[in-house]
C-alpha atoms as a PDB file:
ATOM      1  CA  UNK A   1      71.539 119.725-118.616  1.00  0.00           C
ATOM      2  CA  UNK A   2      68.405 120.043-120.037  1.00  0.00           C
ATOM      3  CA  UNK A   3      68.933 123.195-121.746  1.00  0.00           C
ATOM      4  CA  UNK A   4      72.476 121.456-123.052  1.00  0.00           C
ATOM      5  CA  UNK A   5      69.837 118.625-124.614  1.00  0.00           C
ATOM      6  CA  UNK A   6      67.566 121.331-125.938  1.00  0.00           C
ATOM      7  CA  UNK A   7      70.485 123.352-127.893  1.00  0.00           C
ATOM      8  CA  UNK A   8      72.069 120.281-129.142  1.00  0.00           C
ATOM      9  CA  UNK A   9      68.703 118.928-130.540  1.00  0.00           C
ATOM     10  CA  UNK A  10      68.019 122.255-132.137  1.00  0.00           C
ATOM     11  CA  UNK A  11      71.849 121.962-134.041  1.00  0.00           C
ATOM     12  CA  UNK A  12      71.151 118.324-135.215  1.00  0.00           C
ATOM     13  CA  UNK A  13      67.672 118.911-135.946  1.00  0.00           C
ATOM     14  CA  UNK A  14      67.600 117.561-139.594  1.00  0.00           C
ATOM     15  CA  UNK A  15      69.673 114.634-138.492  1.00  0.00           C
ATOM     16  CA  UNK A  16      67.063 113.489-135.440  1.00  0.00           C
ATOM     17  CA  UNK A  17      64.127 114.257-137.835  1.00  0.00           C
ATOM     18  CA  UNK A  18      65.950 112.054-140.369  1.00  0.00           C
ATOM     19  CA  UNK A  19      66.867 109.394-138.068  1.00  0.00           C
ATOM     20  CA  UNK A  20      63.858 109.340-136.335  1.00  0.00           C
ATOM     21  CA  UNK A  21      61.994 108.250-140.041  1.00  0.00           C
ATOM     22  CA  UNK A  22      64.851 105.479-140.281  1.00  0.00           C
ATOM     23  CA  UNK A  23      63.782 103.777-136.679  1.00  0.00           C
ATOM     24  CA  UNK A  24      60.118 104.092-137.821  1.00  0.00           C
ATOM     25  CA  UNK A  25      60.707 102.370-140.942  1.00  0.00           C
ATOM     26  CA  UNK A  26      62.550  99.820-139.572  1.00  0.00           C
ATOM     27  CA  UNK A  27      59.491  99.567-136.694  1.00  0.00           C
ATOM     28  CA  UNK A  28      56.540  99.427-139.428  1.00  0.00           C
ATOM     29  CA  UNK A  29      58.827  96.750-141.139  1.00  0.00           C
ATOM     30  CA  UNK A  30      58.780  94.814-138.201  1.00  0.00           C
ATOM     31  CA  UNK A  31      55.322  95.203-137.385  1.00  0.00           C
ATOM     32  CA  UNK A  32      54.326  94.124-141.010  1.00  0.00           C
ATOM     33  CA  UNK A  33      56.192  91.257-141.252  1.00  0.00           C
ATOM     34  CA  UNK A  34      54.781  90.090-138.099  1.00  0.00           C
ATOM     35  CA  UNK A  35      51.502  90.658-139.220  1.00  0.00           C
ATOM     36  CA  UNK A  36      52.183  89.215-142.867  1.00  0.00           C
ATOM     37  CA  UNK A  37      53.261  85.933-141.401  1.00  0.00           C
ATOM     38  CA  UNK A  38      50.155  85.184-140.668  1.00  0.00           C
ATOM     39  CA  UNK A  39      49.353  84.489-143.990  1.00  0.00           C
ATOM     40  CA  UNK A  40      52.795  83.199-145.001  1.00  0.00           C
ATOM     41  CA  UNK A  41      53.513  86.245-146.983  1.00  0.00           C
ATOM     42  CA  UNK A  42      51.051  85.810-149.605  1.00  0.00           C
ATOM     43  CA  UNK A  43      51.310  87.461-152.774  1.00  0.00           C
ATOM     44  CA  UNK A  44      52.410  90.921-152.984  1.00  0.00           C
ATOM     45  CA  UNK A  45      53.024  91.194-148.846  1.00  0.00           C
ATOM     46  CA  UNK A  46      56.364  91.046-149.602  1.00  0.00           C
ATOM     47  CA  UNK A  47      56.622  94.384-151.329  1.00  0.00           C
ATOM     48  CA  UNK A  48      57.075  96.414-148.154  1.00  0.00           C
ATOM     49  CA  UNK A  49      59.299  93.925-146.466  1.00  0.00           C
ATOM     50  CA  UNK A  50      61.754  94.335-149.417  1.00  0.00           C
ATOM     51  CA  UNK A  51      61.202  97.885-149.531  1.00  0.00           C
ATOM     52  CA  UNK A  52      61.946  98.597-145.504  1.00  0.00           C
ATOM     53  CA  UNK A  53      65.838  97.997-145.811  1.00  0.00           C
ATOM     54  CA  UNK A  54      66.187  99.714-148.855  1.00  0.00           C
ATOM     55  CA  UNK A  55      64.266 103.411-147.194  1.00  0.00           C
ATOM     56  CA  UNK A  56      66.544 102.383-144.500  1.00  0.00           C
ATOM     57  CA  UNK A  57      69.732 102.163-145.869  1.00  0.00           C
ATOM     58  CA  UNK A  58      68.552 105.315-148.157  1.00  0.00           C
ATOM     59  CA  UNK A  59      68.218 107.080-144.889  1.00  0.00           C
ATOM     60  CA  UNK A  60      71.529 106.622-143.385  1.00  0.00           C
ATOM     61  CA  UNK A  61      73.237 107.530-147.198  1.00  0.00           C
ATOM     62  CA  UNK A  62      71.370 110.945-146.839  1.00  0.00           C
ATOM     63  CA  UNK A  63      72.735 110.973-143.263  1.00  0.00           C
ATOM     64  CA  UNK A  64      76.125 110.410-144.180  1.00  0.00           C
ATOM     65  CA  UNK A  65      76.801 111.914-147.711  1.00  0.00           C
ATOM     66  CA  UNK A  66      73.803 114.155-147.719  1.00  0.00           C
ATOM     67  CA  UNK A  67      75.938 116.857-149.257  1.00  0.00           C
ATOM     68  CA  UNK A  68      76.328 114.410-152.851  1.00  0.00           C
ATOM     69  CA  UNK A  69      73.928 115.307-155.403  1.00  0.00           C
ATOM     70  CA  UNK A  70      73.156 111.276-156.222  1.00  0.00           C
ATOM     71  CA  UNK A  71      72.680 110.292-153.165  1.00  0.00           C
ATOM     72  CA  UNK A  72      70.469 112.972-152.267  1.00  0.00           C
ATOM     73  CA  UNK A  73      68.267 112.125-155.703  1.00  0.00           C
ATOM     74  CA  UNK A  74      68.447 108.663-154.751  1.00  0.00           C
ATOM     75  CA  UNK A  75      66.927 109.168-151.484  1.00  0.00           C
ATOM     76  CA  UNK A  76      64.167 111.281-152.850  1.00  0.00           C
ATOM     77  CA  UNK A  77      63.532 108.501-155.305  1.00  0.00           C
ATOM     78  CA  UNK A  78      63.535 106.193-152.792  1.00  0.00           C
ATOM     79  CA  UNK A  79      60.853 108.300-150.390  1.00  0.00           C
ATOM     80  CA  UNK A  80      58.707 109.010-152.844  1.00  0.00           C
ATOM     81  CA  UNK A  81      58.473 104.910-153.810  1.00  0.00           C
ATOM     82  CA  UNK A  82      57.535 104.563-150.356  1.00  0.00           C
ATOM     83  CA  UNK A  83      54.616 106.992-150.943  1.00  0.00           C
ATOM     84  CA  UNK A  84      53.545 104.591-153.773  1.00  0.00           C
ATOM     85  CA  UNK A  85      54.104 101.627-151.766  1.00  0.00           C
ATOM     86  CA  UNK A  86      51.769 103.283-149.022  1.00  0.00           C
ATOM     87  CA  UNK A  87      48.836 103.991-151.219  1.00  0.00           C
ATOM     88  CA  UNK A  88      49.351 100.461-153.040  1.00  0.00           C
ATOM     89  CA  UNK A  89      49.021  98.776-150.324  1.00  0.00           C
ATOM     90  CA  UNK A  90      45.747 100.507-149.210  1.00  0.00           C
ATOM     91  CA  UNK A  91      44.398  99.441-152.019  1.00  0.00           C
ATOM     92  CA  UNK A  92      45.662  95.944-151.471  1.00  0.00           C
ATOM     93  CA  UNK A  93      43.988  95.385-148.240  1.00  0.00           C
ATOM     94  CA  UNK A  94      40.619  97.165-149.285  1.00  0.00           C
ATOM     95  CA  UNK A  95      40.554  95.069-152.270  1.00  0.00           C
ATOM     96  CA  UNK A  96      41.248  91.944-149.729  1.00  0.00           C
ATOM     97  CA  UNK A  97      38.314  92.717-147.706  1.00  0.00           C
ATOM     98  CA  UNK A  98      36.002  93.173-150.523  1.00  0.00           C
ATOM     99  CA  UNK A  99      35.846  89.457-150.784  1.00  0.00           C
ATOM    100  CA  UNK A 100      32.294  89.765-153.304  1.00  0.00           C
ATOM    101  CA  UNK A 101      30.887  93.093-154.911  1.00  0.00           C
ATOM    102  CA  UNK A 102      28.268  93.923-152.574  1.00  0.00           C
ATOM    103  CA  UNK A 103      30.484  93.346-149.594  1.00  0.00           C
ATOM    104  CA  UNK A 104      28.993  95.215-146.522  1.00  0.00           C
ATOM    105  CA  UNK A 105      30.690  98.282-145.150  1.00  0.00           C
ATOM    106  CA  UNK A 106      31.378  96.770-141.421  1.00  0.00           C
ATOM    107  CA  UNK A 107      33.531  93.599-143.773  1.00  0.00           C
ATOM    108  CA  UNK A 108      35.473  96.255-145.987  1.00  0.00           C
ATOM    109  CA  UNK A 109      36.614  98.815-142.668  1.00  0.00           C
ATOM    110  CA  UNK A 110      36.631  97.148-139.620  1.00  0.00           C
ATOM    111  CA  UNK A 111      36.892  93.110-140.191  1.00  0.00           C
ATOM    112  CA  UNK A 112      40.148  91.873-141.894  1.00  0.00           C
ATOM    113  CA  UNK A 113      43.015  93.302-142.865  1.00  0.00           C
ATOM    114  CA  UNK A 114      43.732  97.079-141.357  1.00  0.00           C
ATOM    115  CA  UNK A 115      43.041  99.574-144.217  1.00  0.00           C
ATOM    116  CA  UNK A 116      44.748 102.274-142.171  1.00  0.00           C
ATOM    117  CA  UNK A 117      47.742 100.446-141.857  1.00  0.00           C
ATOM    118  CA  UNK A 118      49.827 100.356-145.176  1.00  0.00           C
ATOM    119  CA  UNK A 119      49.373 104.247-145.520  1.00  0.00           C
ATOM    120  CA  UNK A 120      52.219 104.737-142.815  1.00  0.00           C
ATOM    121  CA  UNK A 121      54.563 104.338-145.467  1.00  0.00           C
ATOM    122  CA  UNK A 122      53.364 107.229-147.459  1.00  0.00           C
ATOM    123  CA  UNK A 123      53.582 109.229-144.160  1.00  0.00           C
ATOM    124  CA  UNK A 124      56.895 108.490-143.105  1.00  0.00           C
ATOM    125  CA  UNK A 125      58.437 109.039-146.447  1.00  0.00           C
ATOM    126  CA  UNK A 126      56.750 112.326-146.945  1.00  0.00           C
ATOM    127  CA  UNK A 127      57.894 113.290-143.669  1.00  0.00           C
ATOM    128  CA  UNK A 128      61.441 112.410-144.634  1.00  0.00           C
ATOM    129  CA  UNK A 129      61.037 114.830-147.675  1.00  0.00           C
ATOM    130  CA  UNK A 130      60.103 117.959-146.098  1.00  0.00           C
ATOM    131  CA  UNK A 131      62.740 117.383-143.071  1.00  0.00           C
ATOM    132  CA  UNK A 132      65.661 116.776-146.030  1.00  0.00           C
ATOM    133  CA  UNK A 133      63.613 119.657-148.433  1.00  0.00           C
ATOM    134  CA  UNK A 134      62.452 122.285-146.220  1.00  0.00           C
ATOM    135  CA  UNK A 135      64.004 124.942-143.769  1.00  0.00           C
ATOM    136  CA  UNK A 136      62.996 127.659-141.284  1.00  0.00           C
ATOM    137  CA  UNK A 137      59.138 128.236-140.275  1.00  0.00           C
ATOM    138  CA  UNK A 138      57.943 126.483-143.354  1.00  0.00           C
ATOM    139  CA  UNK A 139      59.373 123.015-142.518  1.00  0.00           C
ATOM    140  CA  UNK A 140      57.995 123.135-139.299  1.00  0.00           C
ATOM    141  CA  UNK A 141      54.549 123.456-140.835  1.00  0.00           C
ATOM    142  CA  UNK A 142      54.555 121.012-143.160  1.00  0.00           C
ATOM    143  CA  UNK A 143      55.662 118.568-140.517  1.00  0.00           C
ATOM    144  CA  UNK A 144      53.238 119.641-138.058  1.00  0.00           C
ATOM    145  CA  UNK A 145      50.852 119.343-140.515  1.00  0.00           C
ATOM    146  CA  UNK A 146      52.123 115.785-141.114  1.00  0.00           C
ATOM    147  CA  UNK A 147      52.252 115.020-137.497  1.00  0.00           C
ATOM    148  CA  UNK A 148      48.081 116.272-137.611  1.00  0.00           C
ATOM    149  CA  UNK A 149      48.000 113.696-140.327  1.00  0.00           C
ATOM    150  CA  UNK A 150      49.539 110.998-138.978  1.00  0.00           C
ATOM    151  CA  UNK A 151      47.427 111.306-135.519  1.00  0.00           C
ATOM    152  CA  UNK A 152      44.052 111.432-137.830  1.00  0.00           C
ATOM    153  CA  UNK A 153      45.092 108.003-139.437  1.00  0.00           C
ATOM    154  CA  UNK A 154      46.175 106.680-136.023  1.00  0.00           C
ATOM    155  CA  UNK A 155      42.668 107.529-134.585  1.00  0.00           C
ATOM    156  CA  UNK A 156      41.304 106.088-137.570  1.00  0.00           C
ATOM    157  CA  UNK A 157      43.418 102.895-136.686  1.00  0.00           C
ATOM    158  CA  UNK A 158      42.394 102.515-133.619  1.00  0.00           C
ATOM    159  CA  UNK A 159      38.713 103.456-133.787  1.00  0.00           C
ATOM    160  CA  UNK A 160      38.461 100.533-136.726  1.00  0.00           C
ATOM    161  CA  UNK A 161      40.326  98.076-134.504  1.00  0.00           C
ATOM    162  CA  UNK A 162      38.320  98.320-131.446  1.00  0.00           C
ATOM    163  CA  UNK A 163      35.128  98.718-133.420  1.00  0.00           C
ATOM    164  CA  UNK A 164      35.795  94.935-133.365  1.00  0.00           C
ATOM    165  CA  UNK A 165      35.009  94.665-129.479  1.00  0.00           C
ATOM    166  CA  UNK A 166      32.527  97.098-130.026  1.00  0.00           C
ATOM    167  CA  UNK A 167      34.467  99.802-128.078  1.00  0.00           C
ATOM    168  CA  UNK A 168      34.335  97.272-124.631  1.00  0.00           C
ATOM    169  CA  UNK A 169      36.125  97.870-122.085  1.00  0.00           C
ATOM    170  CA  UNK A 170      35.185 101.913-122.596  1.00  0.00           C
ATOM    171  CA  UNK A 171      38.900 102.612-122.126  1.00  0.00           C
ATOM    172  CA  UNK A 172      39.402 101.789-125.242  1.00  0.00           C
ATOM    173  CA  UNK A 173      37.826 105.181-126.468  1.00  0.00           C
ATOM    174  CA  UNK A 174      40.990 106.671-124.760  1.00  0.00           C
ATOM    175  CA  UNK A 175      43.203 106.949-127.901  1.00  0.00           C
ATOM    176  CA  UNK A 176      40.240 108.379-130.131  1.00  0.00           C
ATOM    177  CA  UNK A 177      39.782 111.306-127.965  1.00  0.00           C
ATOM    178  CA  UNK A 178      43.187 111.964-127.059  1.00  0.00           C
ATOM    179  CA  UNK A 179      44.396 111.364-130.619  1.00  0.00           C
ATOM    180  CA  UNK A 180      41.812 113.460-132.234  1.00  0.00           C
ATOM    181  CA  UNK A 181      42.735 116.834-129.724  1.00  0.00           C
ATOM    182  CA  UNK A 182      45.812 116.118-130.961  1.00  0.00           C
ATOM    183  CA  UNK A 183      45.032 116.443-134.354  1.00  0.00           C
ATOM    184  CA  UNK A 184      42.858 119.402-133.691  1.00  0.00           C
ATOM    185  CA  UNK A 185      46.176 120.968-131.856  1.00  0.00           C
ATOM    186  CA  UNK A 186      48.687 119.898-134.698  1.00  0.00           C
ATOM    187  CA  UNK A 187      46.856 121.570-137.241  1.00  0.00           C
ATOM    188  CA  UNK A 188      46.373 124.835-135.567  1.00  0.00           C
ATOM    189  CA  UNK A 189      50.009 125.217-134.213  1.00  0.00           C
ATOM    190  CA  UNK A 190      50.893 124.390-137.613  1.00  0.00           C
ATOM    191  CA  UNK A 191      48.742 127.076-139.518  1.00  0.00           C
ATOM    192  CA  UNK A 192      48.535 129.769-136.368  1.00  0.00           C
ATOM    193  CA  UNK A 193      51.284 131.938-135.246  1.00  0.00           C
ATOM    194  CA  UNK A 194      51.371 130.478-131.260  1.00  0.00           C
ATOM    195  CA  UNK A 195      51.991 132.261-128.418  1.00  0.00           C
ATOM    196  CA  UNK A 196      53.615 130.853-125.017  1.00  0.00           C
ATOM    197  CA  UNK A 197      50.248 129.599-123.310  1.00  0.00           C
ATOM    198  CA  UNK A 198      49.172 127.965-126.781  1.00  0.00           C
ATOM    199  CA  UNK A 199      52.625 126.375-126.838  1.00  0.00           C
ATOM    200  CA  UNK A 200      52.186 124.674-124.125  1.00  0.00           C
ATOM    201  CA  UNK A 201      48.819 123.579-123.870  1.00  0.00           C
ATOM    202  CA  UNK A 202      50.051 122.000-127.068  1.00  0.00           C
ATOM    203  CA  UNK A 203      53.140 120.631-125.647  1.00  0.00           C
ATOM    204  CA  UNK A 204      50.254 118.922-122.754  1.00  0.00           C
ATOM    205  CA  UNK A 205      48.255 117.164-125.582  1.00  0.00           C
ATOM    206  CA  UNK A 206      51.514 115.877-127.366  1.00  0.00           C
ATOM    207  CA  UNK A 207      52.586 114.450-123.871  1.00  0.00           C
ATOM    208  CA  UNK A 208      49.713 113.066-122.911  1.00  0.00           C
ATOM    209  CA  UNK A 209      49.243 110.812-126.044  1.00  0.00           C
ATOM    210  CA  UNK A 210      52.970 109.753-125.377  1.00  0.00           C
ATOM    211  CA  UNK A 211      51.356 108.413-121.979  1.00  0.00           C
ATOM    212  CA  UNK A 212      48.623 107.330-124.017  1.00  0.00           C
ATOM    213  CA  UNK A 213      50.447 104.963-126.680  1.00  0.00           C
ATOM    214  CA  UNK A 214      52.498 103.505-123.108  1.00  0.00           C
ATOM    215  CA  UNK A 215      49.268 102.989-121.373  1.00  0.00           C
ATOM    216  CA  UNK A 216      47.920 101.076-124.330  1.00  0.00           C
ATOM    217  CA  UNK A 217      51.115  99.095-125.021  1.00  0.00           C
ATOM    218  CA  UNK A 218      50.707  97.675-121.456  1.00  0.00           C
ATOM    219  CA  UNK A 219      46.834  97.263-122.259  1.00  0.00           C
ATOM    220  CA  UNK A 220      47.651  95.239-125.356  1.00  0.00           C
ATOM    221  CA  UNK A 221      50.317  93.146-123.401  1.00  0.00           C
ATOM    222  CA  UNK A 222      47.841  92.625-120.432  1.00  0.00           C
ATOM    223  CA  UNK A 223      45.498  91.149-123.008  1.00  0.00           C
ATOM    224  CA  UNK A 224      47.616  89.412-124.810  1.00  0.00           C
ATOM    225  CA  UNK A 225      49.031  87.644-121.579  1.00  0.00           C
ATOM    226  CA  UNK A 226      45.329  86.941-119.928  1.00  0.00           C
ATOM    227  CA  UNK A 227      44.123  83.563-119.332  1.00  0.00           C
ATOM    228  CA  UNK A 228      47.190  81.920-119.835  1.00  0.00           C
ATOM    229  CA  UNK A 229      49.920  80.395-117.366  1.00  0.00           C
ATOM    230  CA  UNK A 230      52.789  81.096-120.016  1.00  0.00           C
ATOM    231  CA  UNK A 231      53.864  83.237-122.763  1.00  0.00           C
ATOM    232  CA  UNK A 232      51.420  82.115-125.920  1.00  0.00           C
ATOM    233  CA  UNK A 233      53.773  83.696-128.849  1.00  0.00           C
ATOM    234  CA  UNK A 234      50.802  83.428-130.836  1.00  0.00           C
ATOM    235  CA  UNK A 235      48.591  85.804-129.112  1.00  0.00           C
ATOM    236  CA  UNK A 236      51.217  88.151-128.692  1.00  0.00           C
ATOM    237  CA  UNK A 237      51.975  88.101-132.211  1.00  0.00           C
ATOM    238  CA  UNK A 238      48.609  88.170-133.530  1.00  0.00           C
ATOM    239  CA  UNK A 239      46.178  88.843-131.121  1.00  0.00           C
ATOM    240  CA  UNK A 240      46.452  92.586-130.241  1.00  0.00           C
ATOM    241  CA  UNK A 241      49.086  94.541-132.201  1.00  0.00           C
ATOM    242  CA  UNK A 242      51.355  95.702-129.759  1.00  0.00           C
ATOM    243  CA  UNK A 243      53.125  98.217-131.417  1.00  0.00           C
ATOM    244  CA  UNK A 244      49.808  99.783-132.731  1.00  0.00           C
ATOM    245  CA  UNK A 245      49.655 101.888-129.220  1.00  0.00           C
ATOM    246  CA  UNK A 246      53.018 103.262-129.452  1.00  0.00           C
ATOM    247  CA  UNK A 247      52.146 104.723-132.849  1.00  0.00           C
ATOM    248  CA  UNK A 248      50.361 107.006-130.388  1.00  0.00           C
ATOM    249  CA  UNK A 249      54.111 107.754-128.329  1.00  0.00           C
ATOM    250  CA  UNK A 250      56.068 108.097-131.670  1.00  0.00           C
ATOM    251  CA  UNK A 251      53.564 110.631-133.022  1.00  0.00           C
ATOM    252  CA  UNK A 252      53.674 112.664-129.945  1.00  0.00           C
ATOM    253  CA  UNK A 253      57.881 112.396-129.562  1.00  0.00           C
ATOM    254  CA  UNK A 254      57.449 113.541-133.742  1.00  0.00           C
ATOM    255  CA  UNK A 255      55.387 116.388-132.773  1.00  0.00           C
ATOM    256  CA  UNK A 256      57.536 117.491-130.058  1.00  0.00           C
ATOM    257  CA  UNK A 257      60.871 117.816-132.366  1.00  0.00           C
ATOM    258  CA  UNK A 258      58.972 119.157-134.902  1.00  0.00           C
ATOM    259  CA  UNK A 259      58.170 122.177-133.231  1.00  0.00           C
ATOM    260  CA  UNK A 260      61.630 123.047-132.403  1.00  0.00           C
ATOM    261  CA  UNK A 261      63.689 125.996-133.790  1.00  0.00           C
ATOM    262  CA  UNK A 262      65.355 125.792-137.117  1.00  0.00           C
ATOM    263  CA  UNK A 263      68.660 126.123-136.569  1.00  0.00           C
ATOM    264  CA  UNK A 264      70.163 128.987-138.139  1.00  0.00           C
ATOM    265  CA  UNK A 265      73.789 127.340-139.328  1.00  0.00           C
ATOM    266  CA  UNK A 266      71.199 125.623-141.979  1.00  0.00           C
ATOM    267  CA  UNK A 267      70.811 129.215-143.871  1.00  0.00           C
ATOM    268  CA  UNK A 268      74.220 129.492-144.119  1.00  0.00           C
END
């Protein structure tokens, strides 16, 4: 059966890579406007909330008609605004922590708003390019490379976030080490020709930072929950982010599909 999984996944690969960008847009969407209604939506926060359903949507047209030359244009369009709407939004929240000019370091990176955060939208949308762009071994570098990426900004996420609590409890070192072998292990499988022991030892780091992002979701839901004889929606909310861990589980699952044959039909 699970050889059945692994030959269908390899014939629908474009589609899962594809569909796998639509659930984490529509994630990060949620997670933002969770995070944005804090502060009642103020100013431009509304510029990735309005932008989610429209990569969305743009997804499931490439799904569906990908063969039409407009749509496929329009979804590039689309995915390459989302690039713009990642960087622009970095900028927003560093120029939101810089509250004065001489603002100190520790205020601009680690208190208020998460400058690693908005930049998921450039990575999903490039990594929606290449899967719809590229083909054969040089697709599955580029995303690789992507997946490196993406684990180098989620380390940086998570070492700015618990930089707050001064890395106490120590466990919360966890994702920085696991997430930078990762990296480390992207990066070479996706510039080295692998053989079957370097697969897998790569395959073992992937996994373990899908245990990783699970382990912290139930850390961030323990916390969350602490102290308190019912469910505070508040804390939950905006206390610890608790889809910030799984970041850590989707990268992994990303990693894992990414390194799967091209399927030949695609040359055709």
């Amino acid at each position: 059966m699970i050889r059945r999984f692994y030959q269908i996944a390899i014939r629908y690969k474009t589609s899962l890579l594809l569909g796998m960008m639509g659930m984490n847009f529509l994630l990060t969407g949620v997670d933002v406007f969770i995070a944005h209604s804090q502060n009642n939506f103020f100013r431009w926060e509304l510029i990735p909330l309005i932008y989610t359903p429209l990569a969305v949507l743009a997804i499931l047209a490439q799904l569906i008609f990908g063969s039409n030359t407009g749509v496929k244009r329009v979804f590039q369009g689309v995915m390459w605004l989302g690039v713009a709407v990642g960087v622009l939004g970095t900028f927003f929240h560093l120029s939101g922590n810089a509250t004065f000019s001489r603002e100190s370091l520790f205020r601009l990176l680690v208190e208020g708003s998460p400058v690693a955060a908005p930049i998921a939208f450039a990575g999903i949308s490039s990594y929606a390019l290449v899967s719809e762009r590229y083909r054969g071994t040089a697709r599955r570098s580029k995303l690789l490379m992507l997946v490196a990426l993406g684990f180098l900004g989620a380390v940086v996420a998570a070492f700015l976030d618990h930089a707050r609590l001064a890395f106490i409890p120590v466990y919360t070192l966890i994702p920085i080490v696991s997430g930078s072998l990762a990296t480390i292990a992207c990066f070479y499988t996706a510039f080295c020709q692998v053989n079957t022991t370097e697969t897998y030892l790569y395959l073992s780091i992937v996994t373990l930072n899908l245990l990783v992002g699970l382990l912290g979701f139930g850390f961030h839901v323990w916390g969350d929950l602490a102290g308190t004889q019912s469910i505070v929606w508040a804390r939950i909310m905006y206390r610890n982010p608790l889809l910030g861990p799984l970041l850590f589980s989707n990268l992994a699952f990303l990693g894992g599909l990414s390194l799967l044959p091209e399927n030949d039909d695609d040359y055709k």
